[in-house]
N, C-alpha and C. Protein backbone atom coordinates (compact mmCIF):
# COMPACT_ATOMS: atom_id res chain seq x y z
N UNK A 1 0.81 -1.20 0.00
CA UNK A 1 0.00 0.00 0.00
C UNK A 1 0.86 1.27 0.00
N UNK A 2 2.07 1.31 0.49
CA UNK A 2 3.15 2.23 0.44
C UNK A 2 3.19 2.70 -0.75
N UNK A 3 3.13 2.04 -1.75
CA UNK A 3 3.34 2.46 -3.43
C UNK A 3 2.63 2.72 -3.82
N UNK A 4 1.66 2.85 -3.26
CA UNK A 4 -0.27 3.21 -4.21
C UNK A 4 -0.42 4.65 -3.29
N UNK A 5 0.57 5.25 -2.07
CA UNK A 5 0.73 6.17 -1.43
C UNK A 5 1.22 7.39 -2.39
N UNK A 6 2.36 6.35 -2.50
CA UNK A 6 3.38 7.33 -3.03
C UNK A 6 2.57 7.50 -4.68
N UNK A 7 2.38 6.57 -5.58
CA UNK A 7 1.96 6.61 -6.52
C UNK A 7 0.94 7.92 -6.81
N UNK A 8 0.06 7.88 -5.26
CA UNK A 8 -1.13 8.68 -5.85
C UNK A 8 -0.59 10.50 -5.48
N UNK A 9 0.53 10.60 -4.72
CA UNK A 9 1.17 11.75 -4.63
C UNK A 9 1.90 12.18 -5.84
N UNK A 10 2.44 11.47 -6.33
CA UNK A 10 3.03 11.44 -7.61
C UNK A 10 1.75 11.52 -8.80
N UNK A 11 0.43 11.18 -8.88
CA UNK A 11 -0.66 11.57 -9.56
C UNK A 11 -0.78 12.82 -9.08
N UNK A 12 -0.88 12.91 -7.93
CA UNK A 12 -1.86 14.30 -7.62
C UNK A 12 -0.86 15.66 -8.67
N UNK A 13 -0.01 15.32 -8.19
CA UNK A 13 1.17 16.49 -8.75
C UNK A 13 1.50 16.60 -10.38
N UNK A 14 1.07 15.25 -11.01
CA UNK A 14 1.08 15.84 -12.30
C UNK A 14 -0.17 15.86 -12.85
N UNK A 15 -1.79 15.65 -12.06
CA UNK A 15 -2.33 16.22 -12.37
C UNK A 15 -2.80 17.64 -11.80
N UNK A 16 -1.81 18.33 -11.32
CA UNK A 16 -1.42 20.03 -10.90
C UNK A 16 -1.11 20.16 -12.44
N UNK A 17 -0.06 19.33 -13.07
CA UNK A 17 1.01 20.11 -14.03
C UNK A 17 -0.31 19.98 -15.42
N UNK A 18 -0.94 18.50 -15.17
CA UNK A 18 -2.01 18.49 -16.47
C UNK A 18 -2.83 19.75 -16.51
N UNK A 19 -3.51 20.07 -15.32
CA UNK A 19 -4.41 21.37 -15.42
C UNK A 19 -4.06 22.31 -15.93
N UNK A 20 -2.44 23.20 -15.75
CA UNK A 20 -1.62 23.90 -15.80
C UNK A 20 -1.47 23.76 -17.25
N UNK A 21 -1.32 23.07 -17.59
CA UNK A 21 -1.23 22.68 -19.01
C UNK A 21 -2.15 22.84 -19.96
N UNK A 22 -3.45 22.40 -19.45
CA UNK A 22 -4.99 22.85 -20.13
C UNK A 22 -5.28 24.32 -19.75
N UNK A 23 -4.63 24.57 -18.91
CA UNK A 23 -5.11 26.31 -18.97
C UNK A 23 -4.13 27.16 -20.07
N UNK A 24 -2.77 26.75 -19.67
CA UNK A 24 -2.00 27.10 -21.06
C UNK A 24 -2.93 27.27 -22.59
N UNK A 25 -3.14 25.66 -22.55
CA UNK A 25 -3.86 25.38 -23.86
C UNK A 25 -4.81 26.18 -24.18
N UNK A 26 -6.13 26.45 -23.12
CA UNK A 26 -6.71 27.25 -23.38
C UNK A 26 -6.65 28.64 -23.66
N UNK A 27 -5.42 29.03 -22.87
CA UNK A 27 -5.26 30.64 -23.02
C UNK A 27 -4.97 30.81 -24.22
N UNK A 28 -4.03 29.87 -24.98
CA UNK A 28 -3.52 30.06 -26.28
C UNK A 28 -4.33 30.28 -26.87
N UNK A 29 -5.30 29.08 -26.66
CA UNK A 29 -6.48 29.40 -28.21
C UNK A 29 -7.65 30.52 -27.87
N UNK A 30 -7.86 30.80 -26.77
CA UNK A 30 -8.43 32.03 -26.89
C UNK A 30 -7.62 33.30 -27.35
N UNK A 31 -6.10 33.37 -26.97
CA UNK A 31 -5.37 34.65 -27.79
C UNK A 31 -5.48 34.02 -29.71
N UNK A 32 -5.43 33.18 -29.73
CA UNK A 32 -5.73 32.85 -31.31
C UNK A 32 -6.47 33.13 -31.78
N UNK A 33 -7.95 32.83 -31.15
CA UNK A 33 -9.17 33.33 -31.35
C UNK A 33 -9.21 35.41 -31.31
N UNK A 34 -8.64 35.45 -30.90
CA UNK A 34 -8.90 37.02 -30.59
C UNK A 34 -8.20 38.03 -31.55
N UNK A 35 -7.01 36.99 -32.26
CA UNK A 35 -5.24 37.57 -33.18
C UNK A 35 -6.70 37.44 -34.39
N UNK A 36 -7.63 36.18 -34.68
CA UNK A 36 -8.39 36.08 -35.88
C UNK A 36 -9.63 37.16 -35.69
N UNK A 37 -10.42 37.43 -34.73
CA UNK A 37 -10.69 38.53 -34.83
C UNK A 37 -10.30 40.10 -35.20
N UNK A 38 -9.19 40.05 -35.00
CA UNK A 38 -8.31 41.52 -35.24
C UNK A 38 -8.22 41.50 -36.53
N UNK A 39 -7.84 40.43 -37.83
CA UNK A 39 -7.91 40.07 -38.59
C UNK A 39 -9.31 40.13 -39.58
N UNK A 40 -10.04 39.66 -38.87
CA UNK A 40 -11.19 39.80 -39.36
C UNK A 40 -11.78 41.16 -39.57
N UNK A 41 -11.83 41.71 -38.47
CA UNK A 41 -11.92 43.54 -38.25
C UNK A 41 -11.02 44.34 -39.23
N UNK A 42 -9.71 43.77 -39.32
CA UNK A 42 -8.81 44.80 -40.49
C UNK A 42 -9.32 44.34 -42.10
N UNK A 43 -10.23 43.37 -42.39
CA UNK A 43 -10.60 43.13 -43.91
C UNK A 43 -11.55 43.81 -43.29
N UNK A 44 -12.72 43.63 -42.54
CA UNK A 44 -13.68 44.67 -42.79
C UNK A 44 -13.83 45.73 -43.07
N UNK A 45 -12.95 46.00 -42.53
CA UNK A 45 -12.38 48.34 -42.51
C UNK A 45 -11.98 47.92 -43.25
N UNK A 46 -11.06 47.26 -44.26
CA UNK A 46 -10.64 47.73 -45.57
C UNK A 46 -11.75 47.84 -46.74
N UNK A 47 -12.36 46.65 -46.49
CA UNK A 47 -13.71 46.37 -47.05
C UNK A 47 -14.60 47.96 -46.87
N UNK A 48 -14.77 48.17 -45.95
CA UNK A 48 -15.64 49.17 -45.66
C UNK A 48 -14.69 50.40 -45.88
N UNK A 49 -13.79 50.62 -46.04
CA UNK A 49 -12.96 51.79 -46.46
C UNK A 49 -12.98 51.94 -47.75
N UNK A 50 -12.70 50.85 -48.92
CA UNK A 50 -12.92 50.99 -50.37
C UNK A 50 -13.86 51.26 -51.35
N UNK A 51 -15.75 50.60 -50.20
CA UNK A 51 -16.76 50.51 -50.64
C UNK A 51 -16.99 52.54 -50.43
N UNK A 52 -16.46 53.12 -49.53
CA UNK A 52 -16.55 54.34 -49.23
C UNK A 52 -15.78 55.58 -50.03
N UNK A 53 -15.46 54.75 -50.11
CA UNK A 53 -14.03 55.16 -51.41
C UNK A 53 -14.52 54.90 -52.88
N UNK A 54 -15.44 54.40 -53.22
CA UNK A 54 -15.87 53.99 -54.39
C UNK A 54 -15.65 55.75 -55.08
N UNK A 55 -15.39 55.58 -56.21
CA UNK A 55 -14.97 56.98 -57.38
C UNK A 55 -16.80 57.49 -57.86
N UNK A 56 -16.95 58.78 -57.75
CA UNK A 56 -18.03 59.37 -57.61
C UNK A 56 -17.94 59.67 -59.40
N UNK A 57 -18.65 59.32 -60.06
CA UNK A 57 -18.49 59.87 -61.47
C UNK A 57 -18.33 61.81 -61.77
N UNK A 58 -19.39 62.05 -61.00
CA UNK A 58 -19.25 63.64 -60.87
C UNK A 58 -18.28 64.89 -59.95
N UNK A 59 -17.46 63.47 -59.44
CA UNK A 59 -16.70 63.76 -58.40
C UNK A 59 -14.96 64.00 -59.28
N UNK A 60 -14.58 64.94 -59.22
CA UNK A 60 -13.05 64.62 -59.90
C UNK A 60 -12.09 64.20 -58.74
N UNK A 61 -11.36 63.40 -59.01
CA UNK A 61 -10.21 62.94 -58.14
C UNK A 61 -8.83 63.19 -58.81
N UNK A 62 -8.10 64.13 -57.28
CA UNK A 62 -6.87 64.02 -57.55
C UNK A 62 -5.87 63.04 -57.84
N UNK A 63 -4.79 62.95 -58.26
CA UNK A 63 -3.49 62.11 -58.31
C UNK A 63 -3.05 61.92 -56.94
N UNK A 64 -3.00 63.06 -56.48
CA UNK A 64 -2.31 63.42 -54.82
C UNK A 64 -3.54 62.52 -54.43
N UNK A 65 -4.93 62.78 -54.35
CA UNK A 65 -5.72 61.91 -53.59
C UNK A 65 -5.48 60.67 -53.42
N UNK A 66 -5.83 59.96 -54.68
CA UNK A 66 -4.89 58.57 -55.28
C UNK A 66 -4.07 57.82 -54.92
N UNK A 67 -2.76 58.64 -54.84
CA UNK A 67 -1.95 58.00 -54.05
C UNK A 67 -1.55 58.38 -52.67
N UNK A 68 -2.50 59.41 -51.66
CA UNK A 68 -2.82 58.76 -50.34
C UNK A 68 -3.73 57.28 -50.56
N UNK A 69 -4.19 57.75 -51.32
CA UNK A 69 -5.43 56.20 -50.92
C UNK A 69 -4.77 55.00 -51.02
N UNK A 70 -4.06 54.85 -51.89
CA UNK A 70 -3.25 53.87 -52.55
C UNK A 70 -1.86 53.63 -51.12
N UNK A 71 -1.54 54.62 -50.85
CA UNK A 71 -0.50 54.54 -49.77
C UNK A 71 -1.01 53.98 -48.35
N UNK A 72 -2.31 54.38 -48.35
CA UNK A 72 -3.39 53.99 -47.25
C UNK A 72 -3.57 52.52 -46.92
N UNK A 73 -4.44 51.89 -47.88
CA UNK A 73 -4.50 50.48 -48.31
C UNK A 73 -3.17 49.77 -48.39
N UNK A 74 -2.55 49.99 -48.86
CA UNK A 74 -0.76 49.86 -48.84
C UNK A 74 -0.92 48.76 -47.44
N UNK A 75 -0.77 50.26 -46.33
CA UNK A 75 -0.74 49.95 -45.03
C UNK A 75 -1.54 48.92 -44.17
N UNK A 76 -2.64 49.37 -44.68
CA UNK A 76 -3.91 48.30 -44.52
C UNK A 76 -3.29 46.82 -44.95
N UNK A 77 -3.11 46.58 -46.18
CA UNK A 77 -2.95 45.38 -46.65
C UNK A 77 -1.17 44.45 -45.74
N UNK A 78 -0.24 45.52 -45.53
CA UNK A 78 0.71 45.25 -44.68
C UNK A 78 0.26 44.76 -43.41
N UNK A 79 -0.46 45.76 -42.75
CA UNK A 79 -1.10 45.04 -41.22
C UNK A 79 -1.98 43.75 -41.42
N UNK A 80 -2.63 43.22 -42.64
CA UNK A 80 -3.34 41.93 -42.65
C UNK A 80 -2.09 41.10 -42.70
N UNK A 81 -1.30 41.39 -43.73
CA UNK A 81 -0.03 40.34 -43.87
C UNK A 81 0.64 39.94 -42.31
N UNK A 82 0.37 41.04 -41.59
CA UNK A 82 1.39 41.16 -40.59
C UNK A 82 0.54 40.36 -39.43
N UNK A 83 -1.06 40.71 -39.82
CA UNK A 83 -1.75 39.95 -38.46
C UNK A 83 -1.65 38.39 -39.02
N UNK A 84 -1.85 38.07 -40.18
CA UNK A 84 -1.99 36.59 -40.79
C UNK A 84 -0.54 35.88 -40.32
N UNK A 85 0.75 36.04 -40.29
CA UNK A 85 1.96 36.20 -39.34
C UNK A 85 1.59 35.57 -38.06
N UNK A 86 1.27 36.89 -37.70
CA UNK A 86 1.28 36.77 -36.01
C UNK A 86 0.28 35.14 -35.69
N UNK A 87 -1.03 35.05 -36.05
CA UNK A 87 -2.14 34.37 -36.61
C UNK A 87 -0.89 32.83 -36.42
N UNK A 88 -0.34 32.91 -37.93
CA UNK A 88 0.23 31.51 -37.73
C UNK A 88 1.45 31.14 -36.74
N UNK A 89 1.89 31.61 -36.06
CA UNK A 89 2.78 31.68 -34.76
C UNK A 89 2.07 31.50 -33.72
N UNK A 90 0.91 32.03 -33.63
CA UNK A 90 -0.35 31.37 -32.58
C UNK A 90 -0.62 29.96 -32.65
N UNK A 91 -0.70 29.69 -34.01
CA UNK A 91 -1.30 28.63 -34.41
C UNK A 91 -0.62 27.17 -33.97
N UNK A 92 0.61 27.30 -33.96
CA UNK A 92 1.96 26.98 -33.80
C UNK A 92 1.92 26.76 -32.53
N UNK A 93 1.96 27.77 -31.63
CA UNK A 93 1.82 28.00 -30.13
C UNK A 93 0.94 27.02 -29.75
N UNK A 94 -0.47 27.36 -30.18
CA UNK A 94 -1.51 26.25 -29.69
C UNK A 94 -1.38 24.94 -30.09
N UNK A 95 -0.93 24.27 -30.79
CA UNK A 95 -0.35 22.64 -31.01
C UNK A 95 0.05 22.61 -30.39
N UNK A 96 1.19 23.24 -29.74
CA UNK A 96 2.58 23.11 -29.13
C UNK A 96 2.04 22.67 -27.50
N UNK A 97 0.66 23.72 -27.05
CA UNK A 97 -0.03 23.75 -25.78
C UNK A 97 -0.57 22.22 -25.66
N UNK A 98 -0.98 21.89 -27.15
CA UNK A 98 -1.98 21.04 -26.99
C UNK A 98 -1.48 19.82 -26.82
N UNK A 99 -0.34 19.57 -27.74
CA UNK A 99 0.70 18.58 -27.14
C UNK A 99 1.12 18.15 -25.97
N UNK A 100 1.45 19.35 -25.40
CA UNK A 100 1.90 19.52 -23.77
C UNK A 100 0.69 19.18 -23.11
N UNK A 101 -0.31 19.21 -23.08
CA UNK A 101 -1.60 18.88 -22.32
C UNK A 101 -1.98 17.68 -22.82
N UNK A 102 -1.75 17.15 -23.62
CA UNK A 102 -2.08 15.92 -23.81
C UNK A 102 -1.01 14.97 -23.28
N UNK A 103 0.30 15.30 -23.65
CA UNK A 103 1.29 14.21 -22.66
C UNK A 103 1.05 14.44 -21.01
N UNK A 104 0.40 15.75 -20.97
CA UNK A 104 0.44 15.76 -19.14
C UNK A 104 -0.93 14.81 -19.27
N UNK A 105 -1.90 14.58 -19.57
CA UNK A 105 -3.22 14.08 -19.52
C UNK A 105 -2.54 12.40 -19.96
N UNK A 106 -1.67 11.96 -20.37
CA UNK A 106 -1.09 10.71 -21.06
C UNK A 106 -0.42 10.18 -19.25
N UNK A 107 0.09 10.98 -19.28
CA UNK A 107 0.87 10.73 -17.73
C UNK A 107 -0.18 10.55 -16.67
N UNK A 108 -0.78 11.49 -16.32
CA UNK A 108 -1.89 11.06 -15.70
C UNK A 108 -2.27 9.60 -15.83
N UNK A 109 -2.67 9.67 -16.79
CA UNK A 109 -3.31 8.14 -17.27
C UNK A 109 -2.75 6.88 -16.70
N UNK A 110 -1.59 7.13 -17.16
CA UNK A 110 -0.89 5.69 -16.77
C UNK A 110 -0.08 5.80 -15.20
N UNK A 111 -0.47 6.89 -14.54
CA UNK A 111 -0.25 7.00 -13.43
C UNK A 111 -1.38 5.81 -13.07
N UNK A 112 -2.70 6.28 -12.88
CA UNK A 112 -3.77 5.68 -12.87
C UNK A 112 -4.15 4.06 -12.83
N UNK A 113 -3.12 3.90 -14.53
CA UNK A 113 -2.95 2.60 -14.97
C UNK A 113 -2.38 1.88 -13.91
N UNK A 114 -0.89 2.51 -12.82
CA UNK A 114 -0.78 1.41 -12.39
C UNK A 114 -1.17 1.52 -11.04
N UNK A 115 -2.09 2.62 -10.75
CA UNK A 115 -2.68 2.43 -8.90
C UNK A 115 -3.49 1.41 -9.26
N UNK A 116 -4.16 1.31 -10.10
CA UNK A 116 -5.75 0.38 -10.37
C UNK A 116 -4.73 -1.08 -10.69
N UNK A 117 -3.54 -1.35 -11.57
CA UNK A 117 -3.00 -2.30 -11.39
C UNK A 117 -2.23 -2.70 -9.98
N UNK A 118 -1.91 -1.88 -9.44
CA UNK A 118 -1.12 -2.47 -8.02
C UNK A 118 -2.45 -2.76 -6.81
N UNK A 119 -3.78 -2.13 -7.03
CA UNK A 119 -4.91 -2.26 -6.30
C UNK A 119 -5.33 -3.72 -6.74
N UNK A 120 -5.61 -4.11 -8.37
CA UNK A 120 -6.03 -5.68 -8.41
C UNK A 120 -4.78 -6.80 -8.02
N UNK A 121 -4.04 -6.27 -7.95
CA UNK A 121 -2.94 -6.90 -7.62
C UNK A 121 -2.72 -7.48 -5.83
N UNK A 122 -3.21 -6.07 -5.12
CA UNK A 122 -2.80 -6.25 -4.08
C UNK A 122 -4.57 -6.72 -3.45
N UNK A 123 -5.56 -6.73 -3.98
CA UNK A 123 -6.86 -7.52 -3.65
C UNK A 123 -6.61 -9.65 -4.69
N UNK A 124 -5.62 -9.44 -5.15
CA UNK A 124 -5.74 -11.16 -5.76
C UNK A 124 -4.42 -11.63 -4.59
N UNK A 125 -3.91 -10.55 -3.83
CA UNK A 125 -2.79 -11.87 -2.82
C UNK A 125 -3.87 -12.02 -1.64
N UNK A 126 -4.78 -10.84 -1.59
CA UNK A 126 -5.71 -10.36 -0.27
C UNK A 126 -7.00 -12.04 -0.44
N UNK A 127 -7.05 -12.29 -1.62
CA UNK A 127 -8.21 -13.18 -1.99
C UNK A 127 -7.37 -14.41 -2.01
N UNK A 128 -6.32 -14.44 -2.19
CA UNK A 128 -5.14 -15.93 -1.77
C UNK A 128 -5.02 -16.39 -0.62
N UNK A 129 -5.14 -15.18 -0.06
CA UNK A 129 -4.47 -15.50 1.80
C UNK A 129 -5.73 -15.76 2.24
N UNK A 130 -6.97 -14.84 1.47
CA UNK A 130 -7.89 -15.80 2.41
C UNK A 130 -8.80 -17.16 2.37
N UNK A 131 -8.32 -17.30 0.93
CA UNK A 131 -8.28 -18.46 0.25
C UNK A 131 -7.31 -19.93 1.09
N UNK A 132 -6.33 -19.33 1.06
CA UNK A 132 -5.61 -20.47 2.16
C UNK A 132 -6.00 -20.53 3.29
N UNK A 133 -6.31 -19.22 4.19
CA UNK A 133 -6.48 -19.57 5.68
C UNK A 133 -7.91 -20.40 6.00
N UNK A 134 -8.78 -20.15 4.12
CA UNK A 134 -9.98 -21.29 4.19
C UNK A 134 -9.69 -22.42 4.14
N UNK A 135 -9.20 -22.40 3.11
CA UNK A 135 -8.83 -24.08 3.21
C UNK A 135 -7.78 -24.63 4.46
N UNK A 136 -6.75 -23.62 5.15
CA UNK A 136 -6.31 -24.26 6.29
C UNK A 136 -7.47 -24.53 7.51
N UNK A 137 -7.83 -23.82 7.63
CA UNK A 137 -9.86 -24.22 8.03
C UNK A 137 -10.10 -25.30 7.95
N UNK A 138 -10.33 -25.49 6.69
CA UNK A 138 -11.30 -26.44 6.25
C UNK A 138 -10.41 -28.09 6.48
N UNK A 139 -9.32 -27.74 6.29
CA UNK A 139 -8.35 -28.65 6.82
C UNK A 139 -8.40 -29.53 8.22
N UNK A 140 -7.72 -28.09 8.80
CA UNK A 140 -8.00 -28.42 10.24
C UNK A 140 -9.47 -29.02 10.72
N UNK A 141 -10.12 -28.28 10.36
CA UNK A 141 -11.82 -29.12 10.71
C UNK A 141 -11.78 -30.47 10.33
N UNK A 142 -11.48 -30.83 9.25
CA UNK A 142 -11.56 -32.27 8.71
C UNK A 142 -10.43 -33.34 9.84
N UNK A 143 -9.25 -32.78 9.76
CA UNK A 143 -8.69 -33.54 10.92
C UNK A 143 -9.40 -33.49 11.93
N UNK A 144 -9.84 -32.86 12.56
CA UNK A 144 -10.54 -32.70 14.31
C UNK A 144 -11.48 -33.87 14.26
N UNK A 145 -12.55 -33.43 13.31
CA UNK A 145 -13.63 -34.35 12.94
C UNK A 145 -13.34 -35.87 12.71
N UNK A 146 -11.90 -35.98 11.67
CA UNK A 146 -11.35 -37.41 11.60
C UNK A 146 -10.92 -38.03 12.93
N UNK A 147 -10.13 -37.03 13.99
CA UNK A 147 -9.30 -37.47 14.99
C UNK A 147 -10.63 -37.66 16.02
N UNK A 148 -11.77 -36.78 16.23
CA UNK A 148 -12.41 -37.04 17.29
C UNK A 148 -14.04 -38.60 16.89
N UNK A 149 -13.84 -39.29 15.83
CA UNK A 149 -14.37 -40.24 15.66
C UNK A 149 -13.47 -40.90 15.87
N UNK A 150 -12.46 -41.33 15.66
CA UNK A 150 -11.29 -42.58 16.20
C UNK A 150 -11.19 -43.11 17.39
């Protein structure tokens, strides 16, 4: 029972590190979730910046206008490149979490594996011994019974 002691101290503690690990995991993919929102928001405003921008037929447009606009979008289209970047380095990150939480959740496991094996283990010597002290029983009775008819 000493080892199913120690065993389950040695569980408890890496399932500290498994939790630790799923919160990692989770934090990641919620900053992932949040890097694709930002993302999402910078095509919209661009979206919604160009549709606003649409060329007015009666409207004359400068060159100088032009190429702010053009220098504008520029920028725009740099910060998508730059969030789609960031985006896959997250992405990266969160495998990486998820990995790590799954070998801590793997460990766990076979922590598990062998309390429940050293428990059937240590109930089949528990069911031996009392298996013998029956039949030393049943033994002894049979002699008594043999010796006290003689």
């Amino acid at each position: 029972m000493a080892d199913i002691k120690q065993l389950q101290i040695v569980k408890n503690m890496a399932q500290q590190k498994e939790q630790a690990a799923l919160r990692q995991f989770s934090s990641a993919q919620q900053q992932l979730a949040n890097m694709k929102m930002q993302l999402q928001s910078l095509s919209e405003y661009k979206s919604d910046y160009l549709r606003q921008m649409q060329p007015d037929a009666s409207v004359a447009v400068s060159a100088n206008k032009l190429i702010l606009l053009q220098n504008f979008l520029a920028k725009i289209d740099q910060s998508i490149g730059q969030q789609r970047d960031v985006i896959a380095r997250a992405s990266l990150a969160v495998d990486a979490r998820r990995q790590e939480w799954l070998k801590a959740k793997q460990y766990v496991e076979s922590i598990d594996f062998l309390i429940n094996k050293q428990l059937t283990n240590a109930q089949l010597i528990e069911q031996k011994q009392q298996q013998k002290l029956s039949d030393e029983f049943a033994m002894m009775s049979f002699h008594r019974k043999r010796h006290s008819n003689h």
